[in-house]
C-alpha atoms as a PDB file:
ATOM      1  CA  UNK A   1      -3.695 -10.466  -6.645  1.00  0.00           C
ATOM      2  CA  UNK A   2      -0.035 -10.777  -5.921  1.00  0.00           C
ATOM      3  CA  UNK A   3       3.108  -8.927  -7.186  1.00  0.00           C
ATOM      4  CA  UNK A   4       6.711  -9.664  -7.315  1.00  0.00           C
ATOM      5  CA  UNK A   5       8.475  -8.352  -4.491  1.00  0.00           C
ATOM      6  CA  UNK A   6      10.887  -5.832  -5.017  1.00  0.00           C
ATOM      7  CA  UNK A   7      14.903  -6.299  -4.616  1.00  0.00           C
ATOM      8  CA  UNK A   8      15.756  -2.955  -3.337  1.00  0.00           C
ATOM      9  CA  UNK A   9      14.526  -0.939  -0.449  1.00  0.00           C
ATOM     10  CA  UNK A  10      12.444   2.534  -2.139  1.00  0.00           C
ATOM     11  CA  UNK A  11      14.493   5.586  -1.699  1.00  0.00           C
ATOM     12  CA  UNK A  12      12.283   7.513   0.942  1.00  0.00           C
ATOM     13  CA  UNK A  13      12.680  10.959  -0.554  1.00  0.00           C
ATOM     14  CA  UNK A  14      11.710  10.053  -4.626  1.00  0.00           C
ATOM     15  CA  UNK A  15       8.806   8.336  -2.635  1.00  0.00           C
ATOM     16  CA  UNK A  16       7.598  11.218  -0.888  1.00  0.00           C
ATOM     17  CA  UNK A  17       8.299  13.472  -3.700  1.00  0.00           C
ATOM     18  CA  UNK A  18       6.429  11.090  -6.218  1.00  0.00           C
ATOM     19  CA  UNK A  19       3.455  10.757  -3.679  1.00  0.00           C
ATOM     20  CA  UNK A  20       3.272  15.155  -3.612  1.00  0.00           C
ATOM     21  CA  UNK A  21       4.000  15.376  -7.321  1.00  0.00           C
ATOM     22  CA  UNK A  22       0.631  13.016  -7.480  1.00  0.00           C
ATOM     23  CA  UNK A  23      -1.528  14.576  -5.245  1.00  0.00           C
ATOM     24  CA  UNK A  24      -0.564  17.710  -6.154  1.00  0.00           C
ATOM     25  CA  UNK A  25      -1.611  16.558  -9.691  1.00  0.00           C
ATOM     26  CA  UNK A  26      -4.842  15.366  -8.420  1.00  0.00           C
ATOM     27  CA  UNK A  27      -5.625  18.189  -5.975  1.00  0.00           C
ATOM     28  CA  UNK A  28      -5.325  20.481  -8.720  1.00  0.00           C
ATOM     29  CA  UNK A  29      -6.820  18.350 -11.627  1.00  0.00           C
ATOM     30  CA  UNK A  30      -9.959  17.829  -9.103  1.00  0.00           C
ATOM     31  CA  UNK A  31     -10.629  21.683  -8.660  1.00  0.00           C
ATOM     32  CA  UNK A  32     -10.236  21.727 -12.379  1.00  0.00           C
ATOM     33  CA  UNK A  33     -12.554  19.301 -13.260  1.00  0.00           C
ATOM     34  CA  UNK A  34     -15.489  21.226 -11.456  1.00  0.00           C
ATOM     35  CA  UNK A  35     -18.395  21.227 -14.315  1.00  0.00           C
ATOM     36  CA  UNK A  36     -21.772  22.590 -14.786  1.00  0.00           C
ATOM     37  CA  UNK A  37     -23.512  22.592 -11.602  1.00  0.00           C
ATOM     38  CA  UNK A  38     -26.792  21.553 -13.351  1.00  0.00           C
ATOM     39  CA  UNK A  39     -25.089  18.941 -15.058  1.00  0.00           C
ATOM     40  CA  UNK A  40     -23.931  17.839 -11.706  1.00  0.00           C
ATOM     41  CA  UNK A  41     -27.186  18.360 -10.064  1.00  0.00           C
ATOM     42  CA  UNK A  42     -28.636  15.954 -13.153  1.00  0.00           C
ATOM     43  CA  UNK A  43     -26.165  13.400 -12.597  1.00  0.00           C
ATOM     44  CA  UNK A  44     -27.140  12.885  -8.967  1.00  0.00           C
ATOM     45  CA  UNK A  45     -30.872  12.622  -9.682  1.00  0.00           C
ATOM     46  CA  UNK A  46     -30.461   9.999 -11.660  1.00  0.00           C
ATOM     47  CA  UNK A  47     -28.021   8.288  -9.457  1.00  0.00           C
ATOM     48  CA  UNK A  48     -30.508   8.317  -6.341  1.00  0.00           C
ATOM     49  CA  UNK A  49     -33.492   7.608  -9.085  1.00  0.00           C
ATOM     50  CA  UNK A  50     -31.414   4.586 -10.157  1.00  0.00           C
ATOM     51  CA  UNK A  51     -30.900   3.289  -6.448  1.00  0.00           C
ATOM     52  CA  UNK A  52     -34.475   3.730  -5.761  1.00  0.00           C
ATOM     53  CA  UNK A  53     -35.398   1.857  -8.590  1.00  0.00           C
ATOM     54  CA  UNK A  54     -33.135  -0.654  -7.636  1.00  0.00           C
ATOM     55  CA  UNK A  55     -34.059  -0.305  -3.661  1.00  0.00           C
ATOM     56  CA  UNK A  56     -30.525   0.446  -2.861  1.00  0.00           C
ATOM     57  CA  UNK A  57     -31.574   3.948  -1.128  1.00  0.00           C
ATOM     58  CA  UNK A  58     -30.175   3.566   2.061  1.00  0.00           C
ATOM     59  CA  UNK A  59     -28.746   7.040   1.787  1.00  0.00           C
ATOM     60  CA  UNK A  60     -32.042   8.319   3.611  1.00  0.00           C
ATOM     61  CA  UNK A  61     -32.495   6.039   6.571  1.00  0.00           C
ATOM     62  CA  UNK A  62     -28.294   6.572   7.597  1.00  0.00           C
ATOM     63  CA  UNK A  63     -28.813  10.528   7.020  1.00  0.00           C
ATOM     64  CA  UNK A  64     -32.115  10.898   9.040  1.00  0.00           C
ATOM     65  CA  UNK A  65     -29.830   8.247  11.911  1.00  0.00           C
ATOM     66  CA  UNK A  66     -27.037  10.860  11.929  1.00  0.00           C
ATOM     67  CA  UNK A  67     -29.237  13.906  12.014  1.00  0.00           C
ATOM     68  CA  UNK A  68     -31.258  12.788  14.741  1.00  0.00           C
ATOM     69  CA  UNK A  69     -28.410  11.476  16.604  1.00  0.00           C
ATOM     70  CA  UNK A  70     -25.705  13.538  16.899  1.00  0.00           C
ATOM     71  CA  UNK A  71     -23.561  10.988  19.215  1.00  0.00           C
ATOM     72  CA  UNK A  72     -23.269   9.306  16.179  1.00  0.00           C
ATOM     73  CA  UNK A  73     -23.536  12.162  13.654  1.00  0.00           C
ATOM     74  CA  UNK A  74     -20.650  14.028  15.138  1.00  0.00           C
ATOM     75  CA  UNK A  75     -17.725  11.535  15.138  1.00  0.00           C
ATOM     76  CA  UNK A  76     -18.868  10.529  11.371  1.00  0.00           C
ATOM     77  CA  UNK A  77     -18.523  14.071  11.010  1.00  0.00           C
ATOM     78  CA  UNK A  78     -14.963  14.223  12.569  1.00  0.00           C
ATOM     79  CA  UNK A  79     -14.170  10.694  10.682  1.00  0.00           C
ATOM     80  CA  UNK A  80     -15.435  11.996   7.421  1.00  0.00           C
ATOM     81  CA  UNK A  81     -13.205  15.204   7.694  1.00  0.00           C
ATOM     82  CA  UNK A  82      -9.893  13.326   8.906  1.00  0.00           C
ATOM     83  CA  UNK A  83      -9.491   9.803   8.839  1.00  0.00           C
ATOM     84  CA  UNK A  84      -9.230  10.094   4.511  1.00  0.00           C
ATOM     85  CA  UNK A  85      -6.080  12.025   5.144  1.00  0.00           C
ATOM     86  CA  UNK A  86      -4.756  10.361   8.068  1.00  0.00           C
ATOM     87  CA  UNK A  87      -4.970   6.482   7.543  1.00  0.00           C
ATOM     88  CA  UNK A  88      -3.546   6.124   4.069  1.00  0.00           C
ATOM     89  CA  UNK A  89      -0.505   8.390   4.465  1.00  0.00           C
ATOM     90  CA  UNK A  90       0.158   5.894   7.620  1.00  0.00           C
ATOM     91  CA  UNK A  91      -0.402   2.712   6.190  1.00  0.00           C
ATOM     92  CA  UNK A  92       2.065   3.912   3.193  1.00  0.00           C
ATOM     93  CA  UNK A  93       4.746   4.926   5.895  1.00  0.00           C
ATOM     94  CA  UNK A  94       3.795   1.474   7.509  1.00  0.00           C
ATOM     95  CA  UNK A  95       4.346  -0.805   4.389  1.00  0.00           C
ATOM     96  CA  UNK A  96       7.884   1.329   3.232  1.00  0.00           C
ATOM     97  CA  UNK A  97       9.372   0.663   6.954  1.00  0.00           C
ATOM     98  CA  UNK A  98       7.640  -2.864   7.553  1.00  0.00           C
ATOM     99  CA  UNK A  99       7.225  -4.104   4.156  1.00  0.00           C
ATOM    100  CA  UNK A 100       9.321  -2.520   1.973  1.00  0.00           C
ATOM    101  CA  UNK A 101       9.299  -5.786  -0.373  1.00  0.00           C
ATOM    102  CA  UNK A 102       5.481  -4.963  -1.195  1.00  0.00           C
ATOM    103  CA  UNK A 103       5.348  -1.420  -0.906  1.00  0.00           C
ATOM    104  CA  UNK A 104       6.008   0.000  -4.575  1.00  0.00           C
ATOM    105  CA  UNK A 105       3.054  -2.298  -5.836  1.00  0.00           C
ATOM    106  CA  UNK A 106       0.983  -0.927  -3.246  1.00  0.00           C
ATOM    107  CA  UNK A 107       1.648   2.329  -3.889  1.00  0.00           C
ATOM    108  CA  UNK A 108       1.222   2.036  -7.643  1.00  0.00           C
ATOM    109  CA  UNK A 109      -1.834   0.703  -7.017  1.00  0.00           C
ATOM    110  CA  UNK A 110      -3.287   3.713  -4.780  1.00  0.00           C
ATOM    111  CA  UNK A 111      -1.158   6.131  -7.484  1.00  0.00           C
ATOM    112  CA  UNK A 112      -3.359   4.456 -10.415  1.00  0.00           C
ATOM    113  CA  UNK A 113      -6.189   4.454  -8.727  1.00  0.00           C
ATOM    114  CA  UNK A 114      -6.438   7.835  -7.648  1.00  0.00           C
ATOM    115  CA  UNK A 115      -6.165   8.978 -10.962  1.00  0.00           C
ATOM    116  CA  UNK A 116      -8.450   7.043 -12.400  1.00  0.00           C
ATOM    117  CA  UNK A 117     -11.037   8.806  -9.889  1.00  0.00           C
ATOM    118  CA  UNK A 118      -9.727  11.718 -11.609  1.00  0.00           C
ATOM    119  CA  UNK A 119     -11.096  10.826 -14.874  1.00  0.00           C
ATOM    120  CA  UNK A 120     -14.344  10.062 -13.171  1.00  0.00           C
ATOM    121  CA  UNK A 121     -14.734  13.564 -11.858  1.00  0.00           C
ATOM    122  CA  UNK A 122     -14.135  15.108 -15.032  1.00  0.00           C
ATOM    123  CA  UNK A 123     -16.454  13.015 -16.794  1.00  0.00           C
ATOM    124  CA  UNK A 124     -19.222  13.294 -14.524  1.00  0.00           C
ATOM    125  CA  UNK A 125     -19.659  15.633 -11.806  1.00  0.00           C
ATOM    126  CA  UNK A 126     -22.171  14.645  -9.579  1.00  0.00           C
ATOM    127  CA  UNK A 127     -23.891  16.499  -6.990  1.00  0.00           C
ATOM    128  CA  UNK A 128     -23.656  15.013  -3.532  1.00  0.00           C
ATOM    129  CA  UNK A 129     -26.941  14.434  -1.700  1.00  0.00           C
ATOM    130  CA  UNK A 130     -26.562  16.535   0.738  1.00  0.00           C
ATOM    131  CA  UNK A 131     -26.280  19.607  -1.839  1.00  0.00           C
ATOM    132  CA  UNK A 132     -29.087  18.371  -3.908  1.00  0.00           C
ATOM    133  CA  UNK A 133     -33.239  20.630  -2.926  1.00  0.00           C
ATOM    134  CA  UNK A 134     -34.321  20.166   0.728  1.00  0.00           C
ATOM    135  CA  UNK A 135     -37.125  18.515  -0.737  1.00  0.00           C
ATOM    136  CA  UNK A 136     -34.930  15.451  -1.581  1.00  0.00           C
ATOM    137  CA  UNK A 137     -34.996  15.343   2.364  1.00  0.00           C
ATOM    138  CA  UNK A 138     -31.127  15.184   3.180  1.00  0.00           C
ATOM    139  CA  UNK A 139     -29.569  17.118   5.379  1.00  0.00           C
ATOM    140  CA  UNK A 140     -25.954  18.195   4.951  1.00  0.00           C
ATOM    141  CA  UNK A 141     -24.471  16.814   8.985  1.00  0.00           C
ATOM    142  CA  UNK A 142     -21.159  18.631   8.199  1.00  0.00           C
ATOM    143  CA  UNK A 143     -23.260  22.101   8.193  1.00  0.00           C
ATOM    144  CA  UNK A 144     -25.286  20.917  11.197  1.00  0.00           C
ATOM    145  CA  UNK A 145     -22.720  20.364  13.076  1.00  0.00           C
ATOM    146  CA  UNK A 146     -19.967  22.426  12.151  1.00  0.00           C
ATOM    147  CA  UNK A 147     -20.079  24.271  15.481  1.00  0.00           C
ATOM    148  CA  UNK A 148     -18.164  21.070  16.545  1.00  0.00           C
ATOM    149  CA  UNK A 149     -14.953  20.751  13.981  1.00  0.00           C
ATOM    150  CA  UNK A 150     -13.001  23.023  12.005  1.00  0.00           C
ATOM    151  CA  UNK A 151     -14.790  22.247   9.021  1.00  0.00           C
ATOM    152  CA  UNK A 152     -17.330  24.913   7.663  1.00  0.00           C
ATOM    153  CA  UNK A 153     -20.643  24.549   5.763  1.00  0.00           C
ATOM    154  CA  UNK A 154     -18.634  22.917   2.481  1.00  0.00           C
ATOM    155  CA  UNK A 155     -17.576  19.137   2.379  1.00  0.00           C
ATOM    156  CA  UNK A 156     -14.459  18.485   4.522  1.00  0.00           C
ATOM    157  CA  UNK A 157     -12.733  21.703   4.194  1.00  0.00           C
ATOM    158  CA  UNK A 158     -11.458  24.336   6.919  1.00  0.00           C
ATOM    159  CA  UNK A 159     -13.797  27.634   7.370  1.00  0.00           C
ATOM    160  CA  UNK A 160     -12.935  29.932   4.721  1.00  0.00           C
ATOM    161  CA  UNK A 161     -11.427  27.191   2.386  1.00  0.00           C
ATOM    162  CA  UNK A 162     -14.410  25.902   0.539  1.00  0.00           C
ATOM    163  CA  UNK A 163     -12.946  27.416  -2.579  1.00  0.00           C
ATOM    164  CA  UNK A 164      -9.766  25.031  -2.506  1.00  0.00           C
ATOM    165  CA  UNK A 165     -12.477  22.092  -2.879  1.00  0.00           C
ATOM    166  CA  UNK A 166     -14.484  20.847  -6.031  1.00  0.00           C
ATOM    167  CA  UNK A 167     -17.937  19.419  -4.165  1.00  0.00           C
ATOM    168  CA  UNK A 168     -19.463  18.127  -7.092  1.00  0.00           C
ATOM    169  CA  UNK A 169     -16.348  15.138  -7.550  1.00  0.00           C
ATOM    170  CA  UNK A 170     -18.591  12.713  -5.712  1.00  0.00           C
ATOM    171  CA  UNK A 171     -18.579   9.818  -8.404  1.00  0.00           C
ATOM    172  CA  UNK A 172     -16.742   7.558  -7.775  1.00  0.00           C
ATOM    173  CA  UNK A 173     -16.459   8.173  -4.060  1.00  0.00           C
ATOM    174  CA  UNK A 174     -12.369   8.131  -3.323  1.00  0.00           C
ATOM    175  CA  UNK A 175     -13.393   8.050   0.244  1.00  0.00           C
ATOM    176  CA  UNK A 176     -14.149   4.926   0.046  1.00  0.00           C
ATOM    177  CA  UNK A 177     -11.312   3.593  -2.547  1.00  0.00           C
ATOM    178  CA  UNK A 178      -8.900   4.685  -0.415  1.00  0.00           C
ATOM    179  CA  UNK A 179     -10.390   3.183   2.376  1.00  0.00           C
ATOM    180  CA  UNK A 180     -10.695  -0.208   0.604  1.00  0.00           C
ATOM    181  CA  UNK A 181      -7.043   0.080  -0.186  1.00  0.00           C
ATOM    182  CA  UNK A 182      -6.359   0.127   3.098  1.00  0.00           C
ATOM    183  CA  UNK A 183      -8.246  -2.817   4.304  1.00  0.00           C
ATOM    184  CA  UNK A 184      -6.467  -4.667   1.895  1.00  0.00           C
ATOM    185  CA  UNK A 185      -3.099  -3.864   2.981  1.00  0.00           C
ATOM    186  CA  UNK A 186      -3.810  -4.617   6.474  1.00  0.00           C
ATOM    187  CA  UNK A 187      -5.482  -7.989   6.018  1.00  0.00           C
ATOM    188  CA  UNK A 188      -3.044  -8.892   3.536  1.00  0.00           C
ATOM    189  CA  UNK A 189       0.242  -7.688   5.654  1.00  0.00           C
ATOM    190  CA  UNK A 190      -1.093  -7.531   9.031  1.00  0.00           C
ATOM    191  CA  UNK A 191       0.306 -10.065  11.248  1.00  0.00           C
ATOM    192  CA  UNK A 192      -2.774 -10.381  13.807  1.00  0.00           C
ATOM    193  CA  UNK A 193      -5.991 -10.693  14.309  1.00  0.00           C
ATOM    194  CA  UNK A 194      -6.440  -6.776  15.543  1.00  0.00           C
ATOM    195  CA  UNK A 195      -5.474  -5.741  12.102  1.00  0.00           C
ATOM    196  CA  UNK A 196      -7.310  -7.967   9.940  1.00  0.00           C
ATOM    197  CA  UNK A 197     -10.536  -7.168  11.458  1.00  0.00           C
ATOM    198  CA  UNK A 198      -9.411  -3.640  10.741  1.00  0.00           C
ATOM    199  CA  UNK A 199      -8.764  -4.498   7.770  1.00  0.00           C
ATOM    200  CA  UNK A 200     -12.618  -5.320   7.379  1.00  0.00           C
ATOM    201  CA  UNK A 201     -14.346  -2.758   9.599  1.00  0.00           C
ATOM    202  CA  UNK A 202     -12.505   0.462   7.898  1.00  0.00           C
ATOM    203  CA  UNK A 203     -14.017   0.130   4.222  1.00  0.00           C
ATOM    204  CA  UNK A 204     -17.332  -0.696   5.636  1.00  0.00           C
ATOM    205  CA  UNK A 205     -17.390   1.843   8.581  1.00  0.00           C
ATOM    206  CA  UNK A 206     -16.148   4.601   5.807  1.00  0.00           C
ATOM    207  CA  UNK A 207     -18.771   3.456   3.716  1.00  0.00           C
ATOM    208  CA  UNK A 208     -21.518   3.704   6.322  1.00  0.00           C
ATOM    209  CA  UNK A 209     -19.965   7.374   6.781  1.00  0.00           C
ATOM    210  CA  UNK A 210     -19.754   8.798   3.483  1.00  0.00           C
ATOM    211  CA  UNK A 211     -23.941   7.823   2.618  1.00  0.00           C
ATOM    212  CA  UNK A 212     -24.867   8.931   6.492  1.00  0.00           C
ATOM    213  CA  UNK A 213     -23.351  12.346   5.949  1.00  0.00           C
ATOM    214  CA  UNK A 214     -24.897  12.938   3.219  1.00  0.00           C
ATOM    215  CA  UNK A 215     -21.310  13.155   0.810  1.00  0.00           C
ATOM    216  CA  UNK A 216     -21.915  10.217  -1.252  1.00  0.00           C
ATOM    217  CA  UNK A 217     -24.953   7.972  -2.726  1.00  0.00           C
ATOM    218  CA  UNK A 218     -24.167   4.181  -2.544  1.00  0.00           C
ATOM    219  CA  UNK A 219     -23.300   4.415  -6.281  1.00  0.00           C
ATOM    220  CA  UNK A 220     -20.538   6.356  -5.362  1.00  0.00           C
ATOM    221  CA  UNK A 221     -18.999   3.832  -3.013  1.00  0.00           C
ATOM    222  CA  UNK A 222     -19.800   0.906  -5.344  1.00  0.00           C
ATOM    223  CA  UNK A 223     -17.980   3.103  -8.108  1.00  0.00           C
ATOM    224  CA  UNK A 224     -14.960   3.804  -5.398  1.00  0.00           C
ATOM    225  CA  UNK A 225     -14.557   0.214  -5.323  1.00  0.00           C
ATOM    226  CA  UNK A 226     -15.006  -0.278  -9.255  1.00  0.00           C
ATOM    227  CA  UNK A 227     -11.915   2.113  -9.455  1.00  0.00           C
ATOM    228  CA  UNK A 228     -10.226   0.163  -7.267  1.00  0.00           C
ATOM    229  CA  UNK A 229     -10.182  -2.750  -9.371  1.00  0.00           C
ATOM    230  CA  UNK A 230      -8.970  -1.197 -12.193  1.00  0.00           C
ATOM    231  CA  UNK A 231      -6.429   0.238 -10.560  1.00  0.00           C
ATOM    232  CA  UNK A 232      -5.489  -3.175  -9.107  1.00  0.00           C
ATOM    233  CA  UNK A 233      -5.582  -4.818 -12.981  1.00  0.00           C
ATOM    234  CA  UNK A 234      -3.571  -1.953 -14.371  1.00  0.00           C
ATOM    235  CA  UNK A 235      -0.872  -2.113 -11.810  1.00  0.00           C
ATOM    236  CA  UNK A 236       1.641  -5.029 -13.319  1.00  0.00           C
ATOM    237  CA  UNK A 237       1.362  -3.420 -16.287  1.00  0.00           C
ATOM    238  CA  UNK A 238       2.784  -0.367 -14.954  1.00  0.00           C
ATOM    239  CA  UNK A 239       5.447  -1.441 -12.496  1.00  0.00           C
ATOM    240  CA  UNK A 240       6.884  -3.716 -16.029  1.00  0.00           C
ATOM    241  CA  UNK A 241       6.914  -0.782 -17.617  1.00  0.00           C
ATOM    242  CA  UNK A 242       8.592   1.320 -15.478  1.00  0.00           C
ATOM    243  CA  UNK A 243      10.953  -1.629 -14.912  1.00  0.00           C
ATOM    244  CA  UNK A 244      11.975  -0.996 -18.572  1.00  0.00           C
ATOM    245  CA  UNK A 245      12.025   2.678 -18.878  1.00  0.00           C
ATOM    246  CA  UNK A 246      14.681   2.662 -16.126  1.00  0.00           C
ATOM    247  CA  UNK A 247      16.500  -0.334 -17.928  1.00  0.00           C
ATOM    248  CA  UNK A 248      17.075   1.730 -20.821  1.00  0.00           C
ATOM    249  CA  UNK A 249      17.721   4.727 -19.391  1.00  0.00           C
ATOM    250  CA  UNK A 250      19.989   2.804 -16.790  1.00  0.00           C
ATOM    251  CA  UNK A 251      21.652   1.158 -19.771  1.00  0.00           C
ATOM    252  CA  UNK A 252      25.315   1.950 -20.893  1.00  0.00           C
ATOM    253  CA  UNK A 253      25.643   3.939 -24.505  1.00  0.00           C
ATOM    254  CA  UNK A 254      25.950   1.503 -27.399  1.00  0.00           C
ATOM    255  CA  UNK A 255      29.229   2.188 -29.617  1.00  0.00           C
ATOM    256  CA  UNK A 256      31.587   2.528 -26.883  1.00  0.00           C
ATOM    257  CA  UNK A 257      34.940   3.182 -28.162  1.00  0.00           C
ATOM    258  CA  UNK A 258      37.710   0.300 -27.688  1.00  0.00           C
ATOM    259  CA  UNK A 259      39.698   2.180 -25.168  1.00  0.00           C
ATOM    260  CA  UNK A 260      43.352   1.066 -26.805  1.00  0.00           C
ATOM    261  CA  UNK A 261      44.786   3.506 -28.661  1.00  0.00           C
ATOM    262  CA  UNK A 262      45.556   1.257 -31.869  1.00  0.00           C
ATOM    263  CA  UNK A 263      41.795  -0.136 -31.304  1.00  0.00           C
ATOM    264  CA  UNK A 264      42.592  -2.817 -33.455  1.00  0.00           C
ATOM    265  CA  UNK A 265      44.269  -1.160 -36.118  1.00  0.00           C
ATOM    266  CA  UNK A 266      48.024  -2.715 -37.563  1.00  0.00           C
ATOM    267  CA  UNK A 267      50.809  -0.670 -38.978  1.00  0.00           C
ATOM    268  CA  UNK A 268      52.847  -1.484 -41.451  1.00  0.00           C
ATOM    269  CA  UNK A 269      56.560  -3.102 -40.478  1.00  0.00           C
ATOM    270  CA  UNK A 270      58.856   0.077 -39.487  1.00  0.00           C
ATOM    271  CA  UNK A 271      55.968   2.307 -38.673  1.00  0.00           C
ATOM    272  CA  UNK A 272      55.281   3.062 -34.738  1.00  0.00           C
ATOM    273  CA  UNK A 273      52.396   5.018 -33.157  1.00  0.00           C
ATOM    274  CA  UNK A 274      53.724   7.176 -30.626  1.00  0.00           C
ATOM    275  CA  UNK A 275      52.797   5.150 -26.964  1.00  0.00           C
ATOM    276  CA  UNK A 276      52.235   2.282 -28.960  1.00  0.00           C
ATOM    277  CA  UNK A 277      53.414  -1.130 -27.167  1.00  0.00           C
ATOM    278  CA  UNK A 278      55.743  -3.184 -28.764  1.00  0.00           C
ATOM    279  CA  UNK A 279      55.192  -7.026 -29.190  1.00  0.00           C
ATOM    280  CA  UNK A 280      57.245  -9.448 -27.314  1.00  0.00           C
ATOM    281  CA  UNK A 281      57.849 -10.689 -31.184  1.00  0.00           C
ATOM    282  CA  UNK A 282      58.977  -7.372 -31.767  1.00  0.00           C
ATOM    283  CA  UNK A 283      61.038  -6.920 -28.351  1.00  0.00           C
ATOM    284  CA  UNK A 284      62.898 -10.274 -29.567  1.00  0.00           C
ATOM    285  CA  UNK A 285      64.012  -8.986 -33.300  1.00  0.00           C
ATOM    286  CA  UNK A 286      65.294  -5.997 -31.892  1.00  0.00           C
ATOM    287  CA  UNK A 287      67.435  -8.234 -29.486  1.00  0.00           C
ATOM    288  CA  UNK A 288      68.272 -10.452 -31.984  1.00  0.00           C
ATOM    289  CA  UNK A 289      69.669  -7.988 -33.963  1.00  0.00           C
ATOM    290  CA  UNK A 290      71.297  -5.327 -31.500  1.00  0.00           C
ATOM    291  CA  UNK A 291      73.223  -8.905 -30.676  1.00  0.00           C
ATOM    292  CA  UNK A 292      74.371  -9.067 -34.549  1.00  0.00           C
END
């Protein structure tokens, strides 16, 4: 879906400041949104009995690939932890200095998106596989290989920082929304064939990733991308409504006062208001009769 292009070139310091005040929103709105743990523990049984029902279980096959395998387990470990938080803050800096014209849709998008994941985390919290009994038969790759990163024995986050994360906000999986965003951005607005394929391999590569680590069922991607539509749908309505919100705050006060003195008020003959400009009619009676 295409989007007017914008006249003006974004301001690059509201941007970031927008971008932090949103994040920071959803940073703090996703430790909020944290939930029973048995709830969450429910709402991931029934997402894997769902896909098994369905035969989309390929959570198990990718997990027991990476476990076994640690040349592959390890850099989906290393992608898993990074590349989320790396990518997308480039490809925004990318569009504002390269395509400025279609960067505040873009961003609106992401913005929309990301808190529509929100919602999704508060509404169901969902245990990740890899959290869910050893008898489910996952194993959590981040743990198993921690020895390797910085990361710890919980999700993503640096040793000793587990606490700053919520792990049960696995539906929908914003890994992989924010990796489909990006594909789109670089087929759409890539100029060669390097990026486009990009374009393709990220959101499909991070998908692979997220369900081989054990962070997210399939569900969870499929929901990721669900989001992403939304978000997509929702975003002309937004940028028209912001385009009148700043109209009418942009807009000069009605009721301005005439800014002659008289403002269109006559005396009556003889009568003068001091500063008052006399008429050329006027200017020629006085002559007239200073002549007499």
């Amino acid at each position: 879906m295409s989007y007017p292009a914008t006249r003006h070139r974004p301001r690059w310091w509201t941007e970031l400041t927008l971008l932090a005040v949103v994040y920071a929103a959803y940073s703090a709105g996703r430790l909020l949104a944290r939930g029973d743990v048995n709830t969450a523990v429910d709402h991931g049984m029934a997402i894997l009995r769902a896909e098994k029902a369905l035969l989309l279980n390929a959570e198990h096959p990718l997990n027991r690939l990476f476990t076994d395998t640690p040349a592959l387990g390890i850099p989906a470990d290393f992608a898993y932890a990074s590349l989320h938080y790396l990518v997308t803050p480039v490809i925004l800096v990318w569009l504002f200095r390269r395509r400025p014209a279609r960067y505040r849709a873009a961003r609106t998008w992401l913005m929309l998106s990301t808190l529509l994941g929100l919602v999704g985390f508060t509404l169901v919290p969902t245990c990740p596989p890899r959290l869910l009994d050893a008898g489910q038969g996952f194993v959590d790759t981040m743990a198993q290989y921690s020895s390797y990163g910085w990361w710890g024995g919980e999700a993503s986050a640096p040793r000793g920082m587990g606490a700053m994360t919520n792990q049960y906000a696995a539906m929908p999986s914003l890994h992989v929304g924010w990796a489909l965003w990006c594909g789109v951005m670089l087929w759409r607005h890539g100029r060669t064939p390097l990026m486009k394929a990009l374009g393709v391999a990220y959101p499909l590569l991070t998908t692979l990733v997220v369900m081989g680590t054990a962070n997210h069922y399939f569900l969870d991607a499929v929901a990721g991308c669900a989001v992403m539509g939304v978000g997509v749908l929702l975003t002309r309505p937004a940028l028209r409504l912001a385009d009148r919100v700043r109209t009418r705050l942009s807009a000069a006060p009605s009721g301005s006062q005439s800014p002659i003195v008289s403002a269109g008020c006559e005396t009556s003959a003889g009568e003068r208001i001091p500063g008052q400009r006399t008429t050329s009619a006027g200017a020629d009676d006085s002559t007239t009769a200073a002549a007499r």
